[in-house]
Protein backbone atom coordinates (compact mmCIF):
# COMPACT_ATOMS: atom_id res chain seq x y z
CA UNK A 1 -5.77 -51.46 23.37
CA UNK A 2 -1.77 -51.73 23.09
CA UNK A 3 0.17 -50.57 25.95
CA UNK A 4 2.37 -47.52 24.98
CA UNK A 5 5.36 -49.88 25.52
CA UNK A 6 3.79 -52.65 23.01
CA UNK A 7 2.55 -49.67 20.47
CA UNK A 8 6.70 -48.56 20.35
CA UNK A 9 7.41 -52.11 19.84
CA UNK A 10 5.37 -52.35 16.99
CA UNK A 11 5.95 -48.54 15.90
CA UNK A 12 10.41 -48.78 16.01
CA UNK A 13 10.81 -50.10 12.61
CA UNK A 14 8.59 -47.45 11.48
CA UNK A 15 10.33 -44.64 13.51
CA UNK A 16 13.55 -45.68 12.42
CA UNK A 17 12.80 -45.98 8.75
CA UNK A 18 11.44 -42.67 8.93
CA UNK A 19 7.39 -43.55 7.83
CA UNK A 20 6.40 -42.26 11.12
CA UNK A 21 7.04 -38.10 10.36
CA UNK A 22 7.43 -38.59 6.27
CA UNK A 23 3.82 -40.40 5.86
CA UNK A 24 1.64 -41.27 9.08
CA UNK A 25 1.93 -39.52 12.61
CA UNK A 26 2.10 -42.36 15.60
CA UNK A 27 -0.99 -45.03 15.52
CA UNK A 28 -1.72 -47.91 17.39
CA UNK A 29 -1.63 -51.24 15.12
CA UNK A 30 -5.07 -52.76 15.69
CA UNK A 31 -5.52 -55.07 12.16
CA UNK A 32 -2.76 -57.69 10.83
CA UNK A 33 -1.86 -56.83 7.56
CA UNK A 34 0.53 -59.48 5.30
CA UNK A 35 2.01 -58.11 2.33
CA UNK A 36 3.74 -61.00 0.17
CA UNK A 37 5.13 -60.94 -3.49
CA UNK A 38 6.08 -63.67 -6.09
CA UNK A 39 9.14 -64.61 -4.77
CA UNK A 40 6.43 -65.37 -1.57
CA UNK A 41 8.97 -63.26 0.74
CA UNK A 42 6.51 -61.77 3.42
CA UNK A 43 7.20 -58.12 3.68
CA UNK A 44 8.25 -56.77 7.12
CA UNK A 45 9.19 -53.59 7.68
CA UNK A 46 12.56 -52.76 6.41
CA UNK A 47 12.70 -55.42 4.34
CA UNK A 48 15.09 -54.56 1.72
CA UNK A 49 13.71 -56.33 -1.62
CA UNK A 50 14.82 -56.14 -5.35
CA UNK A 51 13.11 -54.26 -8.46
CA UNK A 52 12.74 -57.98 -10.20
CA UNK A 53 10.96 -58.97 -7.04
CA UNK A 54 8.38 -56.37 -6.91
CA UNK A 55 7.14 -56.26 -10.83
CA UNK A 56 3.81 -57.55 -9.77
CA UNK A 57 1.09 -56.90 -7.34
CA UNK A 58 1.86 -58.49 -4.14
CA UNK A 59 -0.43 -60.51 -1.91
CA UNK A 60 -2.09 -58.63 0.36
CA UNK A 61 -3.94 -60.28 3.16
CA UNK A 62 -6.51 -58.33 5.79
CA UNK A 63 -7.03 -59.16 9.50
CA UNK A 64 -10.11 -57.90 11.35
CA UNK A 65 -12.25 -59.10 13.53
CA UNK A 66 -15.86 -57.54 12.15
CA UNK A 67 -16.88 -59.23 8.83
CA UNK A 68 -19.11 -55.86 8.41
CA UNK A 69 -15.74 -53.70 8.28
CA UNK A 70 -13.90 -52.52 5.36
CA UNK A 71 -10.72 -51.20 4.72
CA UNK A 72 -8.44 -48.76 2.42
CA UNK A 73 -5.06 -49.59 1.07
CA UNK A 74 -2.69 -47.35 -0.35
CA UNK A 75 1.09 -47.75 -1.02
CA UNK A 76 3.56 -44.67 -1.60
CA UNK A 77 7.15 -43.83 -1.96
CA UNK A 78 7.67 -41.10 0.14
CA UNK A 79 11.33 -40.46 -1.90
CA UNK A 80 10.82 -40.13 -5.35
CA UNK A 81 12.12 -39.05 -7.55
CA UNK A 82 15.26 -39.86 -5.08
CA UNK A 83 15.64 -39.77 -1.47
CA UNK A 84 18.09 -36.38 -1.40
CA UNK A 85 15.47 -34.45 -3.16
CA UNK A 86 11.68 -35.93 -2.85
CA UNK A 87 9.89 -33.16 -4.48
CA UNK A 88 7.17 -36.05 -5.92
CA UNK A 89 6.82 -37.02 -2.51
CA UNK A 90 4.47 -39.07 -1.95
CA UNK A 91 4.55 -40.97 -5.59
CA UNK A 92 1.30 -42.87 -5.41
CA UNK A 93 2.00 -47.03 -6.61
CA UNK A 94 -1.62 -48.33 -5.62
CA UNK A 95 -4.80 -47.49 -4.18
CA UNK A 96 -7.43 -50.11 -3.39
CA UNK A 97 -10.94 -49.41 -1.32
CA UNK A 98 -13.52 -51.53 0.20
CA UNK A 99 -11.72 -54.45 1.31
CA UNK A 100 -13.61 -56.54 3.19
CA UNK A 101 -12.02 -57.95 6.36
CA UNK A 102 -10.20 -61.09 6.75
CA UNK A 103 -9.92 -61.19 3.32
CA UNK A 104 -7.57 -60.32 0.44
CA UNK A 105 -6.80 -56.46 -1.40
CA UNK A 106 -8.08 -58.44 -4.06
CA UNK A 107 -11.41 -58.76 -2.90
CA UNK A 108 -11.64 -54.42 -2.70
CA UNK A 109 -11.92 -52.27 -5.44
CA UNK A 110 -8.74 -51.50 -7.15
CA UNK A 111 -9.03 -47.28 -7.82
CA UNK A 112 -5.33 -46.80 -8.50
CA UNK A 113 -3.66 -49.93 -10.56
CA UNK A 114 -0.36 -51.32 -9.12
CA UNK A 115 2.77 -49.52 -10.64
CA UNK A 116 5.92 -51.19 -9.87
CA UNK A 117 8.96 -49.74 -7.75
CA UNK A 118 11.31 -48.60 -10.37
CA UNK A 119 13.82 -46.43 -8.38
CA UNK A 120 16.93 -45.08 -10.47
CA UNK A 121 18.73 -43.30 -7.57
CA UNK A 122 19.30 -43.92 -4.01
CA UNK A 123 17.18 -46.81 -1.82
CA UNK A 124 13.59 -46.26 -1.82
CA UNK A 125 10.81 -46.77 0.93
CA UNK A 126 7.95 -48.35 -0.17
CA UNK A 127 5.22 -47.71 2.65
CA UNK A 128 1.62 -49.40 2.21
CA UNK A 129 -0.77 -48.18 4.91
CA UNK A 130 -3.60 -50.03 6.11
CA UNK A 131 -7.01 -47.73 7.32
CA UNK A 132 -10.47 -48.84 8.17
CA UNK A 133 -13.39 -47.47 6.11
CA UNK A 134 -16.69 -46.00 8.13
CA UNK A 135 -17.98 -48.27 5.53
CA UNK A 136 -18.45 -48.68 1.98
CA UNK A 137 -17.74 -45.11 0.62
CA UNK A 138 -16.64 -43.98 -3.03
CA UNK A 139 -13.03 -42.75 -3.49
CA UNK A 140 -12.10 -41.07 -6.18
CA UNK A 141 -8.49 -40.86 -8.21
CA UNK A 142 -6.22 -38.27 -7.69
CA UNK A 143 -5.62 -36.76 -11.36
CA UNK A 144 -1.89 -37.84 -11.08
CA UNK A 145 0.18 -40.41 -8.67
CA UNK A 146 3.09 -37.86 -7.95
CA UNK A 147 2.56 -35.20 -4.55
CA UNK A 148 -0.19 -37.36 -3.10
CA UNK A 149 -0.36 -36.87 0.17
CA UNK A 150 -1.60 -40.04 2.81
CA UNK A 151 -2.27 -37.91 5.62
CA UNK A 152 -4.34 -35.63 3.87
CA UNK A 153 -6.46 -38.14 1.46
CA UNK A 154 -7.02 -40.16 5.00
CA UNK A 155 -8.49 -36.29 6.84
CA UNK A 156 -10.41 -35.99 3.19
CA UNK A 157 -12.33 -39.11 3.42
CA UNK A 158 -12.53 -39.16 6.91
CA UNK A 159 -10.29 -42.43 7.45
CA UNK A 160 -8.52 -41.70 11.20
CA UNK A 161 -5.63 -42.77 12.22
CA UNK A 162 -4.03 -45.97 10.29
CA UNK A 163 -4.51 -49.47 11.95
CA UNK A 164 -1.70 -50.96 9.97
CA UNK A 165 1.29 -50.39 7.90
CA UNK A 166 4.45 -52.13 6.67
CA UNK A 167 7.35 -50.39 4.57
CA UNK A 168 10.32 -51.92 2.51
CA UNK A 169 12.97 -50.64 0.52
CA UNK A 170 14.35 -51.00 -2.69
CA UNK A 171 17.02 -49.93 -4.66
CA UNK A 172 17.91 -50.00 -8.58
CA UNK A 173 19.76 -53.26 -9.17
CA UNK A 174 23.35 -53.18 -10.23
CA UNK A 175 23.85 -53.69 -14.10
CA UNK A 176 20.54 -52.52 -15.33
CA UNK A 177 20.59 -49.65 -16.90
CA UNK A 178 23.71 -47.96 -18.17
CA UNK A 179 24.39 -46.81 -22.23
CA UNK A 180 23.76 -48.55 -25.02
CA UNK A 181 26.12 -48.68 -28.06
């Protein structure tokens, strides 16, 4: 178990970005969780990344140290439509279940498809939160990606507390965009 001086180590980007009181409540980090995309820039939290970077489904690689355990995935943006008024908070970008550990979110079973960060005002966080399963268990979709809500889909399927999770923000990038003639 982490000491409570090692779990606010771990927990500071977190508090500062805000993830800890927008999405999750405090958690100890028990699972590693690496998050890369094409431009194979590992995500840590805070990272500050680019639209064109983030197109497609990143890497996702599980810890764990039970081959019997499985985990849930599930990335949000906690600001949308735009950080001064998030009333589509949390927008859900991707959902995967049963991921097996020390292996890859592509190994699980993709129940929301990856939608790309797309954000047209402010800087966005993009928060991906890592829970173990009880075991294999059907999830089902929301109906829509926009008000999910982590906290409560994690109390619904009886998920705990999070044993991982890694945020980075993005921005729209300068000259996209704009009228055409």
């Amino acid at each position: 178990m982490l000491s409570s001086m090692a779990r606010a180590r771990h927990q500071e980007p977190l508090v500062l970005g805000r993830v800890i009181g927008d999405v999750l409540t405090p958690f100890a980090k028990s699972v590693s969780l690496t998050m890369t995309f094409s431009n194979n820039k590992q995500v840590t939290s805070g990272s500050e990344l680019k639209p064109s970077h983030v197109v497609n489904r990143p890497r996702v690689e599980i810890g764990g140290d039970d081959l019997r355990n499985f985990y849930t995935l599930v990335m949000v943006d906690p600001d949308a439509p735009s950080p001064s008024d998030p009333n589509l908070r949390e927008y859900l970008h991707w959902l995967v279940t049963d991921i097996p550990a020390t292996t890859a979110a592509s190994f699980g079973q993709e129940i929301v498809s990856y939608e790309s960060p797309r954000p047209t005002m402010g800087i966005h966080r993009f928060v991906t939160v890592l829970y173990r399963q009880m075991g294999r268990q059907t999830v089902f979709a929301p109906g829509w990606r926009q008000n999910f809500n982590t906290r409560v889909f994690a109390e619904n399927y009886n998920l705990g507390s999070p044993v991982a999770a890694v945020y980075f923000t993005c921005q729209r990038e300068s000259g996209s965009g704009g009228r055409r003639i």
